[in-house]
PDB file of N, CA and C in Angstrom:
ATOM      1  N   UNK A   1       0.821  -1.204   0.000  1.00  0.00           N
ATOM      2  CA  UNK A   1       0.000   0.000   0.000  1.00  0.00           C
ATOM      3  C   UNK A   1       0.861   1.264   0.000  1.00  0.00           C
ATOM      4  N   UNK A   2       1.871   1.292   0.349  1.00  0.00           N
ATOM      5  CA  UNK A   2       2.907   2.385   0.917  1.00  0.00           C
ATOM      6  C   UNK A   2       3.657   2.908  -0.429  1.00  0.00           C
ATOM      7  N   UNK A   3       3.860   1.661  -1.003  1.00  0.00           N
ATOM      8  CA  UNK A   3       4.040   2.002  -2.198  1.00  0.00           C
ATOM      9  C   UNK A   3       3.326   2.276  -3.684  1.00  0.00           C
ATOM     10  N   UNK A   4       1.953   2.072  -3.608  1.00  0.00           N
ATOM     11  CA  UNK A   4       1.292   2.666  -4.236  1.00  0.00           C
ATOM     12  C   UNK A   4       1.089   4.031  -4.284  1.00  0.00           C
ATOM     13  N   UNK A   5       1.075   4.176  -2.631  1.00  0.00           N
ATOM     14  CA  UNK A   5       0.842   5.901  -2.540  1.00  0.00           C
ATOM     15  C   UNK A   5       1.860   6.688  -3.063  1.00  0.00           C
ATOM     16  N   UNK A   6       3.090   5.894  -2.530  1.00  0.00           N
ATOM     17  CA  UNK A   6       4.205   6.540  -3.275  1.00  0.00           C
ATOM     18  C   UNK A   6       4.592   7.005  -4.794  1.00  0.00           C
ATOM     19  N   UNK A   7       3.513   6.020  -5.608  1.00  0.00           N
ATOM     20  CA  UNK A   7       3.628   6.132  -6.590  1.00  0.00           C
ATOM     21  C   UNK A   7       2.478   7.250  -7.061  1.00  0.00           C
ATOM     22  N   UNK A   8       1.462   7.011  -6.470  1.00  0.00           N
ATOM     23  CA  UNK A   8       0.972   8.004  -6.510  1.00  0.00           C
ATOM     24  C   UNK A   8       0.884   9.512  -6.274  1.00  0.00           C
ATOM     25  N   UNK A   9       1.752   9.650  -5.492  1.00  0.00           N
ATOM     26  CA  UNK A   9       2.097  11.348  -5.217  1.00  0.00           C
ATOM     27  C   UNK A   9       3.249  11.838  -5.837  1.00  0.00           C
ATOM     28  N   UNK A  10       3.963  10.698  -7.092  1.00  0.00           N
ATOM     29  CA  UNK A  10       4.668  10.837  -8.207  1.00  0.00           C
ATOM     30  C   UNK A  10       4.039  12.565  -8.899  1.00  0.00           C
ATOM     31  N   UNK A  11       3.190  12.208  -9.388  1.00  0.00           N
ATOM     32  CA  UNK A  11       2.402  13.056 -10.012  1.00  0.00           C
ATOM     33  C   UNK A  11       2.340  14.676  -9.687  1.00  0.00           C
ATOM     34  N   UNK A  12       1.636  14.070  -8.296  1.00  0.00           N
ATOM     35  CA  UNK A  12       1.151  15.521  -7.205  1.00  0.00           C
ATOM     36  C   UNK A  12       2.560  16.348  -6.944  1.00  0.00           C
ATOM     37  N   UNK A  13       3.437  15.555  -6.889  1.00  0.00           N
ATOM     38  CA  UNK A  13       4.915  16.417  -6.405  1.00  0.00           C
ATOM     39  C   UNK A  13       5.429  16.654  -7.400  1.00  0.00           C
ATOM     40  N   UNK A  14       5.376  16.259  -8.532  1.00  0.00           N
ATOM     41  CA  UNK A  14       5.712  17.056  -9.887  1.00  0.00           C
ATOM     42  C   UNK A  14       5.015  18.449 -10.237  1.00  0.00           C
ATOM     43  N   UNK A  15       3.957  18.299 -10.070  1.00  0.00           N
ATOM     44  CA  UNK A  15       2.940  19.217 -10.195  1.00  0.00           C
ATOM     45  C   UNK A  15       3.222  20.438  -9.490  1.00  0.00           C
ATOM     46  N   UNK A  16       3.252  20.143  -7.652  1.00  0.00           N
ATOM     47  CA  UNK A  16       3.658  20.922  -6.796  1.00  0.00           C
ATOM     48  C   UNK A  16       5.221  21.882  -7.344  1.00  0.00           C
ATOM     49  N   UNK A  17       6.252  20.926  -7.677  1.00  0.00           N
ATOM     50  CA  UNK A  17       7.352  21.363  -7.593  1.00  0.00           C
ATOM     51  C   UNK A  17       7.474  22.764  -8.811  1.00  0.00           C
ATOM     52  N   UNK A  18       6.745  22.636 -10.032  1.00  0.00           N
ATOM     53  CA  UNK A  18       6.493  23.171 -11.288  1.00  0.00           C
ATOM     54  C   UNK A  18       5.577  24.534 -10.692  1.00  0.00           C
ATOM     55  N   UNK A  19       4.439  24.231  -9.815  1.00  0.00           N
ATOM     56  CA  UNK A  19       3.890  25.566  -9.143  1.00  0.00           C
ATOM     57  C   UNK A  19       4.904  26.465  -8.187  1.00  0.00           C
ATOM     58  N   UNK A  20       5.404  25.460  -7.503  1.00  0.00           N
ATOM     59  CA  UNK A  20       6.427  26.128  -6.743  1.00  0.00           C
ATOM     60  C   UNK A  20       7.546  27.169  -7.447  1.00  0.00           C
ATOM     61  N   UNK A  21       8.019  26.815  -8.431  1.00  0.00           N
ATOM     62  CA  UNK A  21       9.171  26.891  -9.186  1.00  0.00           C
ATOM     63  C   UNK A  21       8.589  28.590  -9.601  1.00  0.00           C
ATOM     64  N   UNK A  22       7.021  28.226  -9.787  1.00  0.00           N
ATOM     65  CA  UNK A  22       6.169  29.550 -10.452  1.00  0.00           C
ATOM     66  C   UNK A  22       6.245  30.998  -9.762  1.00  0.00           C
ATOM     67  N   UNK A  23       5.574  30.239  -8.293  1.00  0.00           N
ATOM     68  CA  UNK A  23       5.251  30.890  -7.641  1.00  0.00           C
ATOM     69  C   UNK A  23       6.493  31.859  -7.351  1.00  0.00           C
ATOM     70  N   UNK A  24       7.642  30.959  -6.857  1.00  0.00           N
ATOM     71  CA  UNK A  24       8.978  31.403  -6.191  1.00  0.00           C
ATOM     72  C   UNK A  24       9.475  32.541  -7.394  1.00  0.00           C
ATOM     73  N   UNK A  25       9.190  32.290  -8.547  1.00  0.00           N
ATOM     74  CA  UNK A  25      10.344  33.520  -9.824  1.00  0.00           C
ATOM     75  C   UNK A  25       9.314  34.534  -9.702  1.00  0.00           C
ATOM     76  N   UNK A  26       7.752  34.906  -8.896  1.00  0.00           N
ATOM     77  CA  UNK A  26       7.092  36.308  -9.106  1.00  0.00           C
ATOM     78  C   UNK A  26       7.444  36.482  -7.998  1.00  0.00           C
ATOM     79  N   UNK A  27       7.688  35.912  -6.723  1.00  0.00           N
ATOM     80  CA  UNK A  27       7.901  36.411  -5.038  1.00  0.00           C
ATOM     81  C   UNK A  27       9.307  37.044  -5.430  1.00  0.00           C
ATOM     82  N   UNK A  28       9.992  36.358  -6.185  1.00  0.00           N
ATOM     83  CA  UNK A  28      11.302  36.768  -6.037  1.00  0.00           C
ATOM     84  C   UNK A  28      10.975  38.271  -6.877  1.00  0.00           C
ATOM     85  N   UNK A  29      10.737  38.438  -7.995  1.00  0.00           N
ATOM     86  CA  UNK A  29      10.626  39.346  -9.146  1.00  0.00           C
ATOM     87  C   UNK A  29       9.799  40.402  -7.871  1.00  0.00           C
ATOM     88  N   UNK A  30       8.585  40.657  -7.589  1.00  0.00           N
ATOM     89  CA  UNK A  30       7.974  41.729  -6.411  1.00  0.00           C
ATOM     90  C   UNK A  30       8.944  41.484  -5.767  1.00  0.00           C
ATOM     91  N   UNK A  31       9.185  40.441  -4.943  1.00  0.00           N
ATOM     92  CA  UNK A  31      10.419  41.267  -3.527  1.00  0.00           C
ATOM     93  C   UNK A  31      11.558  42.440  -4.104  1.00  0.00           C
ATOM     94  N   UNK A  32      12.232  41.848  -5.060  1.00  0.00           N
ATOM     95  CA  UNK A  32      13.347  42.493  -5.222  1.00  0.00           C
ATOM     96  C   UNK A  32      12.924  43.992  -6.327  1.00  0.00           C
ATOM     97  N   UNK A  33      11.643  44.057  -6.846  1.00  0.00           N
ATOM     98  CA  UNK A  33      11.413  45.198  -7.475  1.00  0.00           C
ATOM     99  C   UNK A  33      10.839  46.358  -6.101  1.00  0.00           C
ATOM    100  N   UNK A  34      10.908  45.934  -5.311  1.00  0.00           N
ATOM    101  CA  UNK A  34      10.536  46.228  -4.063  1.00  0.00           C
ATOM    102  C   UNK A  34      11.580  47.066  -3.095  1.00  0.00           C
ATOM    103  N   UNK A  35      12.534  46.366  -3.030  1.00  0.00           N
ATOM    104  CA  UNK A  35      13.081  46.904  -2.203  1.00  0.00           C
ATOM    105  C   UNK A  35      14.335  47.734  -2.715  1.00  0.00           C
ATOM    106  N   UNK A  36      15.083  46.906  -4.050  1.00  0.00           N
ATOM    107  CA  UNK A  36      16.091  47.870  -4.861  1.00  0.00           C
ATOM    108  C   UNK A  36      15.377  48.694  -5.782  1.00  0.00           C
ATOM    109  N   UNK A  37      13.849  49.266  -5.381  1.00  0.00           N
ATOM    110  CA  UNK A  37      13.549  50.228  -6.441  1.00  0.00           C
ATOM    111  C   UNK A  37      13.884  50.458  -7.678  1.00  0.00           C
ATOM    112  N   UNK A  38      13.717  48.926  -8.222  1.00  0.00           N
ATOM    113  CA  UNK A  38      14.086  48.826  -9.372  1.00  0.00           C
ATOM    114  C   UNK A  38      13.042  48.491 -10.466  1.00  0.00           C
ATOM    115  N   UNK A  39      12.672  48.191 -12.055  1.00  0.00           N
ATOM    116  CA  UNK A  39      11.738  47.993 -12.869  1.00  0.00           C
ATOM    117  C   UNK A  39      12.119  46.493 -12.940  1.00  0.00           C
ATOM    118  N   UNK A  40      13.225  45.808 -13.333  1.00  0.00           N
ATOM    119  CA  UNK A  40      13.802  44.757 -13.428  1.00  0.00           C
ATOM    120  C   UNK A  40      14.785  44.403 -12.735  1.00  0.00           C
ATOM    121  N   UNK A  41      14.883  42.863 -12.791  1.00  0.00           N
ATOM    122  CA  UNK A  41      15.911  42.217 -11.847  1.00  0.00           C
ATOM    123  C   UNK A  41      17.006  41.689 -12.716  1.00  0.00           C
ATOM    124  N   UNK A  42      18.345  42.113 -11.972  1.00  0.00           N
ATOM    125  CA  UNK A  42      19.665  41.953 -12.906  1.00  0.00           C
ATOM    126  C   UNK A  42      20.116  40.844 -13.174  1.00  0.00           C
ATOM    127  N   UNK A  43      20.047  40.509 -14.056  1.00  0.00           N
ATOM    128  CA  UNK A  43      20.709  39.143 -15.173  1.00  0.00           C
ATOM    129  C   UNK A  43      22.025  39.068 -15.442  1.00  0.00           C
ATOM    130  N   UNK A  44      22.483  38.056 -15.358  1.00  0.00           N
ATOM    131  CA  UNK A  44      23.977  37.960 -15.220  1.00  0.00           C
ATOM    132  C   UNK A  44      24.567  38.648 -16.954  1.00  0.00           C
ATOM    133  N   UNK A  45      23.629  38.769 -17.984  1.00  0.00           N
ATOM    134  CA  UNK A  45      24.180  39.236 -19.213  1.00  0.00           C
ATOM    135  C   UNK A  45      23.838  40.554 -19.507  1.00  0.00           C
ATOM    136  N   UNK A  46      23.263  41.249 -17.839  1.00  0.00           N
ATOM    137  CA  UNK A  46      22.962  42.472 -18.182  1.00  0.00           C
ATOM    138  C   UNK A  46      24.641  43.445 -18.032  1.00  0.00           C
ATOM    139  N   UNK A  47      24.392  44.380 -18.553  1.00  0.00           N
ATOM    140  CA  UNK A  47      25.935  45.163 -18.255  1.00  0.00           C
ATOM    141  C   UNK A  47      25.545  46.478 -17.569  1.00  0.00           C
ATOM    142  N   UNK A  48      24.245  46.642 -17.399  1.00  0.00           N
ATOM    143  CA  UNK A  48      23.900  47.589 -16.756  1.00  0.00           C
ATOM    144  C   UNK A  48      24.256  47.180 -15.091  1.00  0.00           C
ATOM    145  N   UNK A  49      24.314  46.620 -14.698  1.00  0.00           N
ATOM    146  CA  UNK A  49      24.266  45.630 -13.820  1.00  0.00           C
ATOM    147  C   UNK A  49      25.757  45.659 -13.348  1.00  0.00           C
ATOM    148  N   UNK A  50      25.932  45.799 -11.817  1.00  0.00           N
ATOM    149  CA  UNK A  50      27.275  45.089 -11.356  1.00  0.00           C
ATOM    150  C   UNK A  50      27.519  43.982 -10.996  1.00  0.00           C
ATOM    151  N   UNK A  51      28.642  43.153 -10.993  1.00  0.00           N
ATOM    152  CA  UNK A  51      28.592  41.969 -10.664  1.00  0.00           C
ATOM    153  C   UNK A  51      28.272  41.647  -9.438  1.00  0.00           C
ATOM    154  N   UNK A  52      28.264  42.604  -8.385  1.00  0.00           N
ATOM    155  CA  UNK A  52      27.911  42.458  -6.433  1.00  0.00           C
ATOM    156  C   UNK A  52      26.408  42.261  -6.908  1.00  0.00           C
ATOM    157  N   UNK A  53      25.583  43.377  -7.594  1.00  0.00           N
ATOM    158  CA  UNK A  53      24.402  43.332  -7.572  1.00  0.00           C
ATOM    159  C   UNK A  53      23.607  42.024  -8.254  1.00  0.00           C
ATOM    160  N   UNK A  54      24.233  41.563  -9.456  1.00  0.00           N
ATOM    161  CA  UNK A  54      24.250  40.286 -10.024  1.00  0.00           C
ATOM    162  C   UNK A  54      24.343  39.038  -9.238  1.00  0.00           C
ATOM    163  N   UNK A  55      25.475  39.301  -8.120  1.00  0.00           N
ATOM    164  CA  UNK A  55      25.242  37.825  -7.162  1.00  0.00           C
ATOM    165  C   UNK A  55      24.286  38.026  -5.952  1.00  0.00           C
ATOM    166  N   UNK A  56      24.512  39.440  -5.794  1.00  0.00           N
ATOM    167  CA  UNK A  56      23.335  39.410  -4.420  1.00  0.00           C
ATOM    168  C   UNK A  56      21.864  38.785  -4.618  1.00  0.00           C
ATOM    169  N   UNK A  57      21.487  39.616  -6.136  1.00  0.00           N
ATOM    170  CA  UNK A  57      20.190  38.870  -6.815  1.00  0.00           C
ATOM    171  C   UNK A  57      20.360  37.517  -6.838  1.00  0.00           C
ATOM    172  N   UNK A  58      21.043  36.997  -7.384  1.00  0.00           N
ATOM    173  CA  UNK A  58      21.289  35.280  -7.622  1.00  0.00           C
ATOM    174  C   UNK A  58      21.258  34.871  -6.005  1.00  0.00           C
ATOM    175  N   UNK A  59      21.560  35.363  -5.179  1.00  0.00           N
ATOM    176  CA  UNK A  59      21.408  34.804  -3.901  1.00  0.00           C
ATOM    177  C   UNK A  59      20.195  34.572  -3.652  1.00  0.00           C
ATOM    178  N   UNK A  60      19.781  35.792  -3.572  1.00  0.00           N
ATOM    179  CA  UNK A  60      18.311  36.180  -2.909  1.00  0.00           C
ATOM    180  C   UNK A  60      17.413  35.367  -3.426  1.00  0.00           C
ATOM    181  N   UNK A  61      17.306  35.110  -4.995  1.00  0.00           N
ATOM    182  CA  UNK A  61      16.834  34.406  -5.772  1.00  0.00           C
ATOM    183  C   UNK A  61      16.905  32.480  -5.331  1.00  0.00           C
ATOM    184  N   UNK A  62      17.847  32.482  -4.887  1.00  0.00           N
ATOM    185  CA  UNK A  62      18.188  30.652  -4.987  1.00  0.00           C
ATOM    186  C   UNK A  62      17.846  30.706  -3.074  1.00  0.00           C
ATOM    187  N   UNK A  63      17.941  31.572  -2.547  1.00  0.00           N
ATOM    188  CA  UNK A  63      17.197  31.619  -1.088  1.00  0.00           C
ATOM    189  C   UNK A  63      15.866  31.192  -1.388  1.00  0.00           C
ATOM    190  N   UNK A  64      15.351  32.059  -2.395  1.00  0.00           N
ATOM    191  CA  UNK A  64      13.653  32.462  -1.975  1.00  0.00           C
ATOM    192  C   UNK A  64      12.860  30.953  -2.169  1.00  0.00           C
ATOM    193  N   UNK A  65      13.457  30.428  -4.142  1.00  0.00           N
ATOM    194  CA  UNK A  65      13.197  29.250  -4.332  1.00  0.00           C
ATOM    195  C   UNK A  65      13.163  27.815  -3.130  1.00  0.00           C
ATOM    196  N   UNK A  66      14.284  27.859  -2.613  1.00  0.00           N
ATOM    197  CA  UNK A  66      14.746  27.128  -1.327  1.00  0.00           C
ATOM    198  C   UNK A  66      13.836  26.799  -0.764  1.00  0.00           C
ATOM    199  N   UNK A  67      13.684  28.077  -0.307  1.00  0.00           N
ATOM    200  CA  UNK A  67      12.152  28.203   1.007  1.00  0.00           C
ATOM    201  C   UNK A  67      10.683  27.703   0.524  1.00  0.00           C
ATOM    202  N   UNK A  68      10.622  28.262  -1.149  1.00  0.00           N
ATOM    203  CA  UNK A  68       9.076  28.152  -1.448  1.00  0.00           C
ATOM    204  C   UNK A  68       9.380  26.894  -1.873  1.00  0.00           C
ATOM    205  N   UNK A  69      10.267  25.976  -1.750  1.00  0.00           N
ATOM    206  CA  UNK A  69      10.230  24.070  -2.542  1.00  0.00           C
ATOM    207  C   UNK A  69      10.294  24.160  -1.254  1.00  0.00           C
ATOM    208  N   UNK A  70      10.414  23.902  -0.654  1.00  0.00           N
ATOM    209  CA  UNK A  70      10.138  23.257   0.804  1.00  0.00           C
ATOM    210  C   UNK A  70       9.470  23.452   1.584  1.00  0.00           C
ATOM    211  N   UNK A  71       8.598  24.754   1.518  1.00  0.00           N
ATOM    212  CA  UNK A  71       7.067  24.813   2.112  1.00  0.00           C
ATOM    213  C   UNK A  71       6.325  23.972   1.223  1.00  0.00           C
ATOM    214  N   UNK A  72       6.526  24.470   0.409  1.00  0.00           N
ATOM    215  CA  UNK A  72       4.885  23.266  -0.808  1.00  0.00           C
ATOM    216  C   UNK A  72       5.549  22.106  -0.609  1.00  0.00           C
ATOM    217  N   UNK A  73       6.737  21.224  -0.996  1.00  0.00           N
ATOM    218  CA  UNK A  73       6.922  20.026  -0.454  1.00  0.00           C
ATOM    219  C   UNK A  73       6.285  19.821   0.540  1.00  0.00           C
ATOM    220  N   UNK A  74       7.168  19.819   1.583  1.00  0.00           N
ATOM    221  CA  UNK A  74       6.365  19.676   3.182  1.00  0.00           C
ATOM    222  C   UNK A  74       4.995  19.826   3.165  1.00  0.00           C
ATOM    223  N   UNK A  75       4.487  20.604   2.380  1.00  0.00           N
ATOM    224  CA  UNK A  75       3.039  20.938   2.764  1.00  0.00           C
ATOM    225  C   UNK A  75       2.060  20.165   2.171  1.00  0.00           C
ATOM    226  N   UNK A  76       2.363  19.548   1.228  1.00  0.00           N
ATOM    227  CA  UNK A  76       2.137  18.736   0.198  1.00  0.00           C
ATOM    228  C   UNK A  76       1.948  17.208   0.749  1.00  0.00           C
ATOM    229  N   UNK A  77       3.232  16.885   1.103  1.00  0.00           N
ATOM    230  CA  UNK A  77       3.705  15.640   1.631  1.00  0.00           C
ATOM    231  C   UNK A  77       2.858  15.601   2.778  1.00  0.00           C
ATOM    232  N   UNK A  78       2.137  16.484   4.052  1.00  0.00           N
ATOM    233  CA  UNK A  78       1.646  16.606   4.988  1.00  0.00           C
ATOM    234  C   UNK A  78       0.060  16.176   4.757  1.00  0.00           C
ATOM    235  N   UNK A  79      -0.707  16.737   3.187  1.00  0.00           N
ATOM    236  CA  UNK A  79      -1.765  16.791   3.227  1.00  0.00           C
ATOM    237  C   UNK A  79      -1.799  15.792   2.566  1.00  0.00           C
ATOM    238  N   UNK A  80      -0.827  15.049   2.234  1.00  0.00           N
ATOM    239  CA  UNK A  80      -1.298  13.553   1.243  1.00  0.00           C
ATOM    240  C   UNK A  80      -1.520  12.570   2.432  1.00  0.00           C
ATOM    241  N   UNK A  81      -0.444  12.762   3.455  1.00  0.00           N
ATOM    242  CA  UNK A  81      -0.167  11.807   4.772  1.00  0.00           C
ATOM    243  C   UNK A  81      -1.800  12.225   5.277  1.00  0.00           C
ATOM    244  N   UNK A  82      -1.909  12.965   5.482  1.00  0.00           N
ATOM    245  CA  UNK A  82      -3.225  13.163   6.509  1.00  0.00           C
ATOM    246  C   UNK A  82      -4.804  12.301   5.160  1.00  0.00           C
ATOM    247  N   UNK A  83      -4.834  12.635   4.131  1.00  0.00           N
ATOM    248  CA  UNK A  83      -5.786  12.218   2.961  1.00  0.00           C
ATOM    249  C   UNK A  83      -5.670  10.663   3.039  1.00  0.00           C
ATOM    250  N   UNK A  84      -4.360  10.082   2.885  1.00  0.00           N
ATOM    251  CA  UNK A  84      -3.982   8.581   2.571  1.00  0.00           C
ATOM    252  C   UNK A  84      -3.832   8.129   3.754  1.00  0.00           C
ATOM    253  N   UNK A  85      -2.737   8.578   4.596  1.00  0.00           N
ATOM    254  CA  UNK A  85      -2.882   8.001   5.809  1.00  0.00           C
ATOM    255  C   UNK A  85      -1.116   7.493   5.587  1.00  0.00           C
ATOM    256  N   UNK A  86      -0.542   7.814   4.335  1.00  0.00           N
ATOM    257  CA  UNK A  86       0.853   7.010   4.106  1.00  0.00           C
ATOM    258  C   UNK A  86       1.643   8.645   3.855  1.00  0.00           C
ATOM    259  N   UNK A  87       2.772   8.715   4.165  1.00  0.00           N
ATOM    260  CA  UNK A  87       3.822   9.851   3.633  1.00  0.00           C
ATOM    261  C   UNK A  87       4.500   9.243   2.749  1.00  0.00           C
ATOM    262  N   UNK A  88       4.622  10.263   2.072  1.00  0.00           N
ATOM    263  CA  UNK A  88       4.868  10.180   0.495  1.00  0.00           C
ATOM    264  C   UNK A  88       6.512   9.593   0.124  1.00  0.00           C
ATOM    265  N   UNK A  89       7.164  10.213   1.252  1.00  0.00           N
ATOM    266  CA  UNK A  89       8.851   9.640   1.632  1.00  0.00           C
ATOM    267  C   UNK A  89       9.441   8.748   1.629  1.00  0.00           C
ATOM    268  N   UNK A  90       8.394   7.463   2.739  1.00  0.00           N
ATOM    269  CA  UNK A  90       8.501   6.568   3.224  1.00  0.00           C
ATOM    270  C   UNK A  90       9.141   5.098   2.033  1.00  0.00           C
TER     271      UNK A  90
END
């Protein structure tokens, strides 16, 4: 049974991870148009752009993702366990 479910939340955590992925590049895009009062966020092929400001973004950026895959994971994995009765891990 454990492994059915497992196979079954194949799907759901693909799904999740692809929303996540979504969600995390507009949180990131508003946060950081936000606070560096900026229109756009600096791209490593921009030249307008310094390279400090280029990695700070890339930080902030691979932070934010971090956090938002591992709330929807976890959160995900939590509401399948509580629905099925099996975690998705296991």
């Amino acid at each position: 049974m454990a492994d059915m479910a497992k196979m079954a939340y194949r799907p759901i955590g693909l799904a999740a991870s692809l929303g996540s992925a979504a969600l995390a590049g507009k949180l990131v895009a508003a946060i950081w148009k936000k606070v560096a009062h900026e229109d756009d966020t600096p791209g490593a092929l921009d030249p307008q752009y310094s390279m400090g400001k280029v990695l700070a973004f890339a930080l902030f950026q691979a932070g934010v993702f971090a956090i938002v895959q591992v709330l929807i994971d976890r959160g995900g994995a939590r509401l399948f366990e509580k629905v099925t009765g099996a975690w998705p891990g296991d």
